[in-house]
N, C-alpha and C. Protein backbone atom coordinates (compact mmCIF):
# COMPACT_ATOMS: atom_id res chain seq x y z
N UNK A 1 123.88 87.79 85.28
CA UNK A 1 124.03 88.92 86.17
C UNK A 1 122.66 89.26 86.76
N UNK A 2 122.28 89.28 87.94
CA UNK A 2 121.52 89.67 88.57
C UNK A 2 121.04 91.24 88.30
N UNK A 3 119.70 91.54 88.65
CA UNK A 3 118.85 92.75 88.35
C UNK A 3 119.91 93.79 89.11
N UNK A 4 120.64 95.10 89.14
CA UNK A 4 120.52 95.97 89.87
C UNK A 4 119.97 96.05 91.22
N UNK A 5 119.85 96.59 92.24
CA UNK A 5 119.17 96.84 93.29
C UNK A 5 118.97 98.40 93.21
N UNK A 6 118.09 99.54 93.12
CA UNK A 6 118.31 100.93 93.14
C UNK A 6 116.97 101.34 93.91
N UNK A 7 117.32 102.53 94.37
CA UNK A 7 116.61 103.02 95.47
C UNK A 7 116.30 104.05 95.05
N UNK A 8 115.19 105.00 94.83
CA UNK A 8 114.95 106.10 94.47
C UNK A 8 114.04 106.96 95.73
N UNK A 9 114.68 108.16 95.70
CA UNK A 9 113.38 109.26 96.42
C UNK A 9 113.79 110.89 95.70
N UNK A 10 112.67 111.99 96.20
CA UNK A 10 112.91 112.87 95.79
C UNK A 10 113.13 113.63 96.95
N UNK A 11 113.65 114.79 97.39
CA UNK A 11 114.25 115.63 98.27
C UNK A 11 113.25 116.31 98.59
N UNK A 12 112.08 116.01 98.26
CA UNK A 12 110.78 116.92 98.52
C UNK A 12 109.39 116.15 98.71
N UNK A 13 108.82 116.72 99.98
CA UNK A 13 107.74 115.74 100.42
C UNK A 13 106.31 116.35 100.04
N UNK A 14 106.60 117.75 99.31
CA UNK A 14 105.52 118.60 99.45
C UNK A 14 104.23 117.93 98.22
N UNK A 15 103.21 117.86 98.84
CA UNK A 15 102.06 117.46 97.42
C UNK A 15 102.06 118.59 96.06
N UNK A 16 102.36 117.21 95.10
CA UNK A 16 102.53 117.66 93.99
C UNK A 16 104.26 118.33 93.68
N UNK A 17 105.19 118.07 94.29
CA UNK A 17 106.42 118.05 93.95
C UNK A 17 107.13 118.05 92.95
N UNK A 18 107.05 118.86 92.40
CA UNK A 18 107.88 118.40 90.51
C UNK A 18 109.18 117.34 91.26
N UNK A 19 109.94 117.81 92.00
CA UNK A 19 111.13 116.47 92.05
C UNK A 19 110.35 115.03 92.45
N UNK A 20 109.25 114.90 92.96
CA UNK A 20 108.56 113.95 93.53
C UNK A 20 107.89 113.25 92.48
N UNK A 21 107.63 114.06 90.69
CA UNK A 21 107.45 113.46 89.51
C UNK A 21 108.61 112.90 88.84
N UNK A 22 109.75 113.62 89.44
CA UNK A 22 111.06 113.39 88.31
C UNK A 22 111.52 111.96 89.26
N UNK A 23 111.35 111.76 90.67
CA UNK A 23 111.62 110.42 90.88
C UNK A 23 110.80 109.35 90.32
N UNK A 24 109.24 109.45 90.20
CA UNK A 24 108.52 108.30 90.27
C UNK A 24 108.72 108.19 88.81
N UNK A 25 108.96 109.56 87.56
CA UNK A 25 109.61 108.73 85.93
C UNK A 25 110.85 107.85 86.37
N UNK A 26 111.83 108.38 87.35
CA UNK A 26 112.80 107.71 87.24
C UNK A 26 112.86 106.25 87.69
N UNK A 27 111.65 105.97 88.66
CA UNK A 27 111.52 105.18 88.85
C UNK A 27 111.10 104.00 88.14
N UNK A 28 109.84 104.39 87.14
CA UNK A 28 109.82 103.88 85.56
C UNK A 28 110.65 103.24 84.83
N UNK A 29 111.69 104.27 84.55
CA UNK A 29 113.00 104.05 83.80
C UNK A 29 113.50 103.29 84.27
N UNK A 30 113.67 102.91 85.55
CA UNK A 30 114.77 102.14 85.64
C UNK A 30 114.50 100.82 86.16
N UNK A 31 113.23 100.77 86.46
CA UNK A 31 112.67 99.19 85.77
C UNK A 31 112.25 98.76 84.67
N UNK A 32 112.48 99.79 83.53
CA UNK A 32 112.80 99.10 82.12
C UNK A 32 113.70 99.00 81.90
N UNK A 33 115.30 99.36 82.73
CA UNK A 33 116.43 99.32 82.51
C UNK A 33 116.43 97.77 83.25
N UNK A 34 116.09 97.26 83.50
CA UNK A 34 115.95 95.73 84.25
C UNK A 34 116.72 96.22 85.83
N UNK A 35 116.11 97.37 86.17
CA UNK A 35 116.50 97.50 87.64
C UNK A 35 115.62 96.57 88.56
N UNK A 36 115.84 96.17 90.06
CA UNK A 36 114.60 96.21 90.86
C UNK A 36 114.88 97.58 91.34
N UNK A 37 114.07 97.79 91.42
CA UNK A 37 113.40 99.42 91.93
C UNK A 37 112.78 99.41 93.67
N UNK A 38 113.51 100.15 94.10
CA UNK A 38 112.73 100.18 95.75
C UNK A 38 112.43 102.04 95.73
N UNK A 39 110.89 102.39 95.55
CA UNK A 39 111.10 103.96 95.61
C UNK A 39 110.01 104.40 96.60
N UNK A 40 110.99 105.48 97.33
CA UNK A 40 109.92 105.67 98.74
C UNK A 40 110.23 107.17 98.83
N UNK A 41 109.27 107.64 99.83
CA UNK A 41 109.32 108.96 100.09
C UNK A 41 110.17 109.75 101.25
N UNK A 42 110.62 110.76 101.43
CA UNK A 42 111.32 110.50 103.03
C UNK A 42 110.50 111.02 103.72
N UNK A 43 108.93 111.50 103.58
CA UNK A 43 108.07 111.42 104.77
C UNK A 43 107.70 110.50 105.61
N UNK A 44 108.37 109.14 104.93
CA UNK A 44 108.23 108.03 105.77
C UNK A 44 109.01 107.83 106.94
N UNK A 45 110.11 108.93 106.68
CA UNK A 45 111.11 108.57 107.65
C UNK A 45 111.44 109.96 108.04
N UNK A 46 110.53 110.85 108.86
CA UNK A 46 110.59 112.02 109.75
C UNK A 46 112.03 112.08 109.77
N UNK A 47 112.58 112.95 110.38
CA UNK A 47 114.16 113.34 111.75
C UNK A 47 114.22 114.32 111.96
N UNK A 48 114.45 114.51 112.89
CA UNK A 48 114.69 116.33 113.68
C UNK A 48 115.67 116.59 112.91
N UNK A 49 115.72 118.30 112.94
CA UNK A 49 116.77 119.08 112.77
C UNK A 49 118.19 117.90 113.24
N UNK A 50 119.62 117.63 112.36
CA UNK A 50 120.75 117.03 112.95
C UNK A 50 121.15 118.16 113.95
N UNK A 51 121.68 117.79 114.90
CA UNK A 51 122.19 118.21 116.38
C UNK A 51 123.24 117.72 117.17
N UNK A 52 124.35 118.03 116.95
CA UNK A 52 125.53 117.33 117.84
C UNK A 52 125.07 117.21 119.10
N UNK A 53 124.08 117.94 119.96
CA UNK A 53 123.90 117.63 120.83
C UNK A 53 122.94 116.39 121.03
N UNK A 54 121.81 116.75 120.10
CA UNK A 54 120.65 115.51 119.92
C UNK A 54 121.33 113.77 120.06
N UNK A 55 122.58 114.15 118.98
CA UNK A 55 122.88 113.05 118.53
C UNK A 55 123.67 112.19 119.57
N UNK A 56 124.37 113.24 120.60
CA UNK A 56 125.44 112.76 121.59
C UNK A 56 124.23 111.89 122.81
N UNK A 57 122.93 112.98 123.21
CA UNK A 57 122.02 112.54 124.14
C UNK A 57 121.03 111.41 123.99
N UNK A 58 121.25 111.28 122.85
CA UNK A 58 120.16 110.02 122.31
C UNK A 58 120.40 108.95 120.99
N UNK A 59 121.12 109.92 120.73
CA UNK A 59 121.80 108.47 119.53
C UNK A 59 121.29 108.80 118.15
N UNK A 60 121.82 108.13 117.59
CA UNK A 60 120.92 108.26 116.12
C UNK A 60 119.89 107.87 115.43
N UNK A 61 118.58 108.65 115.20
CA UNK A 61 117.37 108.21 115.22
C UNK A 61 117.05 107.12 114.59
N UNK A 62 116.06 106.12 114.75
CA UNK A 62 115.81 104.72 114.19
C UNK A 62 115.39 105.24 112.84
N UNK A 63 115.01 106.48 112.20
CA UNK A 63 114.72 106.39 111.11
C UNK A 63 115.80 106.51 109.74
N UNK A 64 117.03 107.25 110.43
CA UNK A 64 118.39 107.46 109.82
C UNK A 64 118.76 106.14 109.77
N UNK A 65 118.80 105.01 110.74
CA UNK A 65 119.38 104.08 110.46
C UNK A 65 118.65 103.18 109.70
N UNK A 66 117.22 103.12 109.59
CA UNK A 66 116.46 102.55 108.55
C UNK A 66 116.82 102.74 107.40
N UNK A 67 117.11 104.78 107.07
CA UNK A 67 117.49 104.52 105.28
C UNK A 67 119.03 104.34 105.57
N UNK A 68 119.50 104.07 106.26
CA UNK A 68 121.02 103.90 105.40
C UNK A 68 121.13 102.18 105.56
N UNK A 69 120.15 102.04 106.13
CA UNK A 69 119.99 100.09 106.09
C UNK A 69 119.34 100.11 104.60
N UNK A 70 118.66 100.85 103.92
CA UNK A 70 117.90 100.54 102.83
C UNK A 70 118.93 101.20 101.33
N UNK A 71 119.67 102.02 101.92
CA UNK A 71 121.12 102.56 101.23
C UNK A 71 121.85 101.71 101.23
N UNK A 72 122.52 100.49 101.75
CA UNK A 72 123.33 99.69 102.19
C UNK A 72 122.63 98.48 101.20
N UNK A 73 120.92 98.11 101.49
CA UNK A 73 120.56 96.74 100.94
C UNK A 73 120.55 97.03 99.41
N UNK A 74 120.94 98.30 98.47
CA UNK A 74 120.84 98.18 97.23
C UNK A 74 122.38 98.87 96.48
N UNK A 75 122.08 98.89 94.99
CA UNK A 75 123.56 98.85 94.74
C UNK A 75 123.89 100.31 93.92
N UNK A 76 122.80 100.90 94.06
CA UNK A 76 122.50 102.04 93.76
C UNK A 76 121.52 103.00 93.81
N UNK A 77 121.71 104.85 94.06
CA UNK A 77 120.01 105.40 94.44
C UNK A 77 120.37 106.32 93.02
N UNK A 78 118.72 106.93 93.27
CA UNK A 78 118.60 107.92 92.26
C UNK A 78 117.76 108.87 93.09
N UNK A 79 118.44 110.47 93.45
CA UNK A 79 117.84 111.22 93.73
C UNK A 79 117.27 112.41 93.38
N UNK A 80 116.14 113.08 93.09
CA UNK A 80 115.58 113.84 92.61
C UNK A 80 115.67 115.33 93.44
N UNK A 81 116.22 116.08 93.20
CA UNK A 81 115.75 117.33 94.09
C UNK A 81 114.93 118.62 93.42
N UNK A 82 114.67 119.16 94.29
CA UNK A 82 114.45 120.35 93.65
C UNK A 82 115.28 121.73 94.13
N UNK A 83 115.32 122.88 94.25
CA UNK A 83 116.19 123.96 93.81
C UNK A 83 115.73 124.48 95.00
N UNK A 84 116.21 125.27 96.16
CA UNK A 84 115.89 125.92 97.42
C UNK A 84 116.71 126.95 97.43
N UNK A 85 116.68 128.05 97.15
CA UNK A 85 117.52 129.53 97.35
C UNK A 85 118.73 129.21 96.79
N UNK A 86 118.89 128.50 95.44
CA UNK A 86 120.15 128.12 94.83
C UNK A 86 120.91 127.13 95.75
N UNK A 87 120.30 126.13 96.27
CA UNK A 87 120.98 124.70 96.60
C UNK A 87 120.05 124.07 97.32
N UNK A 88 120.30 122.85 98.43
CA UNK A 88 119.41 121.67 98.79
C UNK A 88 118.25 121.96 98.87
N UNK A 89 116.96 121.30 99.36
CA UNK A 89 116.08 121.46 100.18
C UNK A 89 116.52 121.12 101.50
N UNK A 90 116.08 122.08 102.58
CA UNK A 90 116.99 121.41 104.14
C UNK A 90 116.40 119.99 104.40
N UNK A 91 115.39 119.39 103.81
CA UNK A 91 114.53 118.10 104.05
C UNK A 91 115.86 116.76 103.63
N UNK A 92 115.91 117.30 102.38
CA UNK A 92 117.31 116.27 101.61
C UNK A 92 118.87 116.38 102.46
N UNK A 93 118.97 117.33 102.72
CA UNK A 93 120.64 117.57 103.11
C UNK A 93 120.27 117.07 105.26
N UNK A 94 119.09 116.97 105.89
CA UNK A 94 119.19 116.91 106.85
C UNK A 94 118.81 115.30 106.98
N UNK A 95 118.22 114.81 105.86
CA UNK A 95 118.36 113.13 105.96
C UNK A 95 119.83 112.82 105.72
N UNK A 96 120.62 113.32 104.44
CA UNK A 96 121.84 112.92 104.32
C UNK A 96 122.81 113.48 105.34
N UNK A 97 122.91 114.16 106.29
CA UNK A 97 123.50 114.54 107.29
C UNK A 97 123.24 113.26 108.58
N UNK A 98 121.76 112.87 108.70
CA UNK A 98 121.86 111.77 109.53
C UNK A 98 122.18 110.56 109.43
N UNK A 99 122.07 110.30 107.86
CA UNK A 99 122.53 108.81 107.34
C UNK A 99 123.96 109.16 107.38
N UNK A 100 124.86 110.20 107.45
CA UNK A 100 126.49 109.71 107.49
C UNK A 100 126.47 109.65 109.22
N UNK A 101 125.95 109.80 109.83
CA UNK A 101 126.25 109.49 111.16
C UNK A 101 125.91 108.23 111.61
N UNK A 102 125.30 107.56 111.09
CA UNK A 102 125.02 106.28 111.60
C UNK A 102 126.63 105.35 111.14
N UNK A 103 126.93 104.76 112.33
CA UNK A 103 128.05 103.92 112.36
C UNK A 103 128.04 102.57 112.26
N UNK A 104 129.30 102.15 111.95
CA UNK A 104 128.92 100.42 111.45
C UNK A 104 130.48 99.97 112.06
N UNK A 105 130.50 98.68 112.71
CA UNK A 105 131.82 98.15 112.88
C UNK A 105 132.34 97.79 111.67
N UNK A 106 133.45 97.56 111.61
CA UNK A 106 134.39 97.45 110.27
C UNK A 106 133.99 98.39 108.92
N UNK A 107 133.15 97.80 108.02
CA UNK A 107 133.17 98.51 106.56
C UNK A 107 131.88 99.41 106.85
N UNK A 108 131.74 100.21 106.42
CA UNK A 108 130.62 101.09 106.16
C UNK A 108 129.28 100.84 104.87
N UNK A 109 128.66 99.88 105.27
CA UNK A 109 127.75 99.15 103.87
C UNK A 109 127.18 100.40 103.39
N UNK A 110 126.68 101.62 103.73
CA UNK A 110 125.76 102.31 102.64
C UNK A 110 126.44 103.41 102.31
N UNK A 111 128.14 103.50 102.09
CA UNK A 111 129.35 104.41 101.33
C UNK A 111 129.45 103.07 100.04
N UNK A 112 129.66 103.68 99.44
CA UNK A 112 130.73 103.49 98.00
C UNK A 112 129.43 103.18 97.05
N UNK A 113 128.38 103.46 97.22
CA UNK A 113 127.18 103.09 96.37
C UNK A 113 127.31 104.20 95.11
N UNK A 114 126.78 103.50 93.96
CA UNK A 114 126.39 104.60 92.73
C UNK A 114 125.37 105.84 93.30
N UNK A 115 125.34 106.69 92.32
CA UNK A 115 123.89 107.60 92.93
C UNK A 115 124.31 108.22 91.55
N UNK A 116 122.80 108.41 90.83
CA UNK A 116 122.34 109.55 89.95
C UNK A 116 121.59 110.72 90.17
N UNK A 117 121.73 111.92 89.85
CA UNK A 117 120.83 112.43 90.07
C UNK A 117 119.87 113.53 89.35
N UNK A 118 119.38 114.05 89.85
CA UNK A 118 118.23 114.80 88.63
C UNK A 118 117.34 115.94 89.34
N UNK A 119 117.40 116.94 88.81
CA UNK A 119 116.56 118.11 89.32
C UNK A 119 115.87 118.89 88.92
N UNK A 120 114.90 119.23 89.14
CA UNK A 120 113.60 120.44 88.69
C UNK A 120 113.55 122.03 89.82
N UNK A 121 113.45 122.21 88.37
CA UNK A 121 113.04 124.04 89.05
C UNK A 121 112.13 124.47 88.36
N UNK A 122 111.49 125.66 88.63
CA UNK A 122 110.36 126.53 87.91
C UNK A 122 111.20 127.36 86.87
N UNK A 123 112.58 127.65 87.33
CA UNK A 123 112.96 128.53 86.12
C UNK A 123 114.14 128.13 85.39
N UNK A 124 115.25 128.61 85.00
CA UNK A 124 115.34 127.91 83.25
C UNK A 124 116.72 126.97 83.44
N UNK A 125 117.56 126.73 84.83
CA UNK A 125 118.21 126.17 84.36
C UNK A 125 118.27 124.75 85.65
N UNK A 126 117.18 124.26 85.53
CA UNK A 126 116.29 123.04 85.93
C UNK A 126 117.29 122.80 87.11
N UNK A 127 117.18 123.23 88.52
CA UNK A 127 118.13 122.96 89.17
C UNK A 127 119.43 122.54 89.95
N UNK A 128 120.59 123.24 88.45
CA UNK A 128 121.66 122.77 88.39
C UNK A 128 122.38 123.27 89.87
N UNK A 129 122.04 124.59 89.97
CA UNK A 129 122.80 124.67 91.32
C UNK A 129 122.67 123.69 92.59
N UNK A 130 121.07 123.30 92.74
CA UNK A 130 121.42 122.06 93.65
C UNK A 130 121.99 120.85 93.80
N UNK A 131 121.96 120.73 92.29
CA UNK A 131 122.94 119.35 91.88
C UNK A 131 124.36 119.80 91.84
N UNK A 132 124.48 120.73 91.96
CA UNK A 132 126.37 120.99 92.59
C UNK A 132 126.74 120.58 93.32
N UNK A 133 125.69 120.72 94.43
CA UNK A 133 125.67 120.70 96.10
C UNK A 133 125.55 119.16 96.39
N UNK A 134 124.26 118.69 95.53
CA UNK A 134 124.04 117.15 96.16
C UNK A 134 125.23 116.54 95.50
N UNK A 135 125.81 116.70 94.64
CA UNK A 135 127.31 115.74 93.76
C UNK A 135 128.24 115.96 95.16
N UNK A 136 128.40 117.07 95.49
CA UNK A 136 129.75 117.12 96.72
C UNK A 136 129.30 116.94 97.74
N UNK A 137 127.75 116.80 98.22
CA UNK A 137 127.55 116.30 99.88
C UNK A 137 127.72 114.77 99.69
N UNK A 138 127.04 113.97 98.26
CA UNK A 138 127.13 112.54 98.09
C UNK A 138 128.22 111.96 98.42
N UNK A 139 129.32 112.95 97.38
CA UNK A 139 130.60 112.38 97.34
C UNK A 139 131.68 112.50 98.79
N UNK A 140 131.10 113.72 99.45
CA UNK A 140 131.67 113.41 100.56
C UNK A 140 131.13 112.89 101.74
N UNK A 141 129.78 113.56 101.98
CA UNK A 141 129.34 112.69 103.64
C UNK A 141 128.97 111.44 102.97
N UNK A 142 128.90 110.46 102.64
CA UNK A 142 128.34 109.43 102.52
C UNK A 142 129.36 108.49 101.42
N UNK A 143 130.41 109.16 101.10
CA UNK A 143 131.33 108.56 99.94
C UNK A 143 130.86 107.92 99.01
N UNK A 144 129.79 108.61 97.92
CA UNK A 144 129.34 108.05 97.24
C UNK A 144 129.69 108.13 95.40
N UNK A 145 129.36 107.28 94.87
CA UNK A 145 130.32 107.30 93.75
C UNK A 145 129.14 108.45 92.36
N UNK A 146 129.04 109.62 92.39
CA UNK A 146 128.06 110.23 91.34
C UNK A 146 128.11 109.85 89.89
N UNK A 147 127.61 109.56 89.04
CA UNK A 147 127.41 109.14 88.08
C UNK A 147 127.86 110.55 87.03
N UNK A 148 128.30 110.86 85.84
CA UNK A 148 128.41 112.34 85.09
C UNK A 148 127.01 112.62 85.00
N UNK A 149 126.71 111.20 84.20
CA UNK A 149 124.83 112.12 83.60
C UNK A 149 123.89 112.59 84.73
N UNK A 150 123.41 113.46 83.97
CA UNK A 150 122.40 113.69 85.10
C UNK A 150 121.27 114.37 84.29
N UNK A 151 120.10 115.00 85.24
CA UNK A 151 118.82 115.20 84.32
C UNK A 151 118.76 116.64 84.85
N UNK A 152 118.41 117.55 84.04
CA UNK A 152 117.91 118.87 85.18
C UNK A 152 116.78 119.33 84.14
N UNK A 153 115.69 119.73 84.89
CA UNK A 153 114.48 120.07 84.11
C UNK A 153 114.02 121.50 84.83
N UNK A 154 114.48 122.10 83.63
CA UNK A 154 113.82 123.51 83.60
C UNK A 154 112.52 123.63 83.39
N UNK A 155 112.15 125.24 84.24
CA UNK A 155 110.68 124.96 83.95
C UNK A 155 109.94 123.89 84.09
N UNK A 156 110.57 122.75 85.21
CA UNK A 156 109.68 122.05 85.52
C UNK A 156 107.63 121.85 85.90
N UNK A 157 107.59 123.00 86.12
CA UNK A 157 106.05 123.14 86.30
C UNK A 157 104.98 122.89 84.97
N UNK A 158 105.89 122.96 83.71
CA UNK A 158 105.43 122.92 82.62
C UNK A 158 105.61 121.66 81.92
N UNK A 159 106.79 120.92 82.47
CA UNK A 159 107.15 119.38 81.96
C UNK A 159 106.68 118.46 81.68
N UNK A 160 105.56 118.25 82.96
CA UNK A 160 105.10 117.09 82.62
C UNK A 160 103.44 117.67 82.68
N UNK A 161 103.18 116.03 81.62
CA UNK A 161 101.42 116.07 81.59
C UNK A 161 100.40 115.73 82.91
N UNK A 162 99.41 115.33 82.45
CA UNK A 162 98.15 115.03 83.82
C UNK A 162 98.72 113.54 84.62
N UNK A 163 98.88 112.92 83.89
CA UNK A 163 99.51 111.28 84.10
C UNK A 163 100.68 111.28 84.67
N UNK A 164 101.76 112.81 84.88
CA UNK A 164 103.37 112.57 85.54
C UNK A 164 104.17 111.94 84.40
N UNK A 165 103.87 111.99 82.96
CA UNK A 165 104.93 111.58 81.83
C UNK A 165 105.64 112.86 81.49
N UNK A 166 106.79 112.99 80.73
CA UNK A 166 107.13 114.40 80.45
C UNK A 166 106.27 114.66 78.67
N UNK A 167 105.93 115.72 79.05
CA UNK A 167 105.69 116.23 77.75
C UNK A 167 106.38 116.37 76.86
N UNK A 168 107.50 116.93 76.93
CA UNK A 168 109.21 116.91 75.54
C UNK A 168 109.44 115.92 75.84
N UNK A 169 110.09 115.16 74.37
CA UNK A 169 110.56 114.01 74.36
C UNK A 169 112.31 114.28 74.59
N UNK A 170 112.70 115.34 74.82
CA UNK A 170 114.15 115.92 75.15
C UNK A 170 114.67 115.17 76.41
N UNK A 171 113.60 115.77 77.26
CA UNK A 171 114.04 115.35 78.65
C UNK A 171 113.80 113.94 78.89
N UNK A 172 112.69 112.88 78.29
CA UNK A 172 112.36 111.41 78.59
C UNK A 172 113.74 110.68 77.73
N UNK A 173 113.90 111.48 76.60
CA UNK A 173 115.30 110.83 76.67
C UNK A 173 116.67 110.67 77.71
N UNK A 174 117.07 112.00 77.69
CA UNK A 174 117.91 112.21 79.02
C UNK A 174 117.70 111.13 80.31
N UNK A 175 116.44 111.31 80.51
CA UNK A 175 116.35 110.52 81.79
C UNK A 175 116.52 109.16 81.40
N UNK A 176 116.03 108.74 80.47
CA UNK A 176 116.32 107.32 80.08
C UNK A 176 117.53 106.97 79.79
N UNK A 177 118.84 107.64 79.19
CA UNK A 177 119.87 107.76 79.08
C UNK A 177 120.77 107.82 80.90
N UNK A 178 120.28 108.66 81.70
CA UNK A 178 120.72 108.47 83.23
C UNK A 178 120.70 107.05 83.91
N UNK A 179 118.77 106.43 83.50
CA UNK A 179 118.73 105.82 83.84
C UNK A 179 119.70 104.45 83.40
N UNK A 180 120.08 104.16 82.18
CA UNK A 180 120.84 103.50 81.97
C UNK A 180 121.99 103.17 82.37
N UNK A 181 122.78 104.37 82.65
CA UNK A 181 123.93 104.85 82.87
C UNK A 181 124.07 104.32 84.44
N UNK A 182 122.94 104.17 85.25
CA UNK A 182 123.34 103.88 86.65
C UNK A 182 122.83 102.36 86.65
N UNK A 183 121.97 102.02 86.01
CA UNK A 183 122.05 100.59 86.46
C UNK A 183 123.03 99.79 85.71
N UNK A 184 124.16 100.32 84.31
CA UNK A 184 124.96 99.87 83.69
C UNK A 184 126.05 100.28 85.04
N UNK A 185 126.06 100.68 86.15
CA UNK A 185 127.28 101.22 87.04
C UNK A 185 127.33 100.46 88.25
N UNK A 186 125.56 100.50 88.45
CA UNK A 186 125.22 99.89 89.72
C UNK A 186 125.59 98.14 89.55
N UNK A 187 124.95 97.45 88.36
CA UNK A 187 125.19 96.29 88.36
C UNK A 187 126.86 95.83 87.76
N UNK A 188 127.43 96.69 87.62
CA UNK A 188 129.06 96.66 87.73
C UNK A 188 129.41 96.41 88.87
N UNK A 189 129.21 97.08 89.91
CA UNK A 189 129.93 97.49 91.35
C UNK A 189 128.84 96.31 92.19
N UNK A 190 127.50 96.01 92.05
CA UNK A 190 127.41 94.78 92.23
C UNK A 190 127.56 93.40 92.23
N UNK A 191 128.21 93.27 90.72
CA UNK A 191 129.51 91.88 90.47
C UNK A 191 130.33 91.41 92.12
């Protein structure tokens, strides 16, 4: 059986990002899970505000169709968010708003993919409310298949050490346990 393919980013571009630590452990993890690992940032890939009008006058930006070409070339993502007024960051929900608009003749390559996910907040219940939100935007704009486990790290500001490892061995379990869980899913649905 071939390695996994998984894609990781975090929903937040800001320096020093606790979700921007909880991707690059996850990213870790899941090339000791014998993933290949592709993990990038989405500052790489700007997009305006989504706009029915934008989208009708000009199409859909080359950078939306880049990640859902890079959504499409693997067999599973792992996304990290963090907690914004009790749900997305608008950065995360306005990339995944442009990647379901990008169209494909016949099958839709970057729907039916695994996705895990995992979230940090400053206060105590590690950004479960956004992971409400990202489980039902996954599962519906983009038809994606969510995994149960997931990671949420409270008090993230306190988690991890100087190096980006977590300090409790609570949560490096968990995540290592996620991480398993999706490349045991991803390289299923890759068969």
């Amino acid at each position: 059986m071939a390695a996994p393919r998984i894609l990781v980013f975090a929903g937040s571009t800001r320096t020093g990002a606790l979700s921007a630590k909880l991707a690059a452990l996850a990213a870790k993890e899941l090339a000791l899970a014998e993933a290949e690992v592709t993990h990038i940032s989405l500052a790489d890939y700007p997009l305006p505000i989504y706009d029915g009008d934008h989208e009708e006058d000009r199409g859909v930006p080359e950078n939306a169709m880049k990640l859902a070409k890079l959504i499409a070339a693997h067999d599973g993502v792992f996304i990290a968010t963090p907690e914004y007024n009790h749900s997305l960051p608008p950065l995360l929900k306005n990339a995944i708003d442009w990647v379901s608009r990008v169209r494909h003749s016949g099958t839709v390559p970057y729907r039916h993919k695994v996705y895990a996910i995992g979230g940090t907040s400053d206060g105590r219940i590690g950004g479960a409310r956004a992971l409400i939100d990202l489980r039902k935007v996954l599962a519906t704009a983009v038809r994606g298949m969510v995994i149960a486990e997931r990671i949420e790290v409270s008090m993230a500001q306190n988690a991890f050490n100087e190096a980006g490892e977590f300090i409790d061995e609570a949560p490096a379990k968990l995540l290592k346990a996620v991480a398993k869980s999706l490349v045991d899913f991803a390289g299923r649905l890759g068969d």
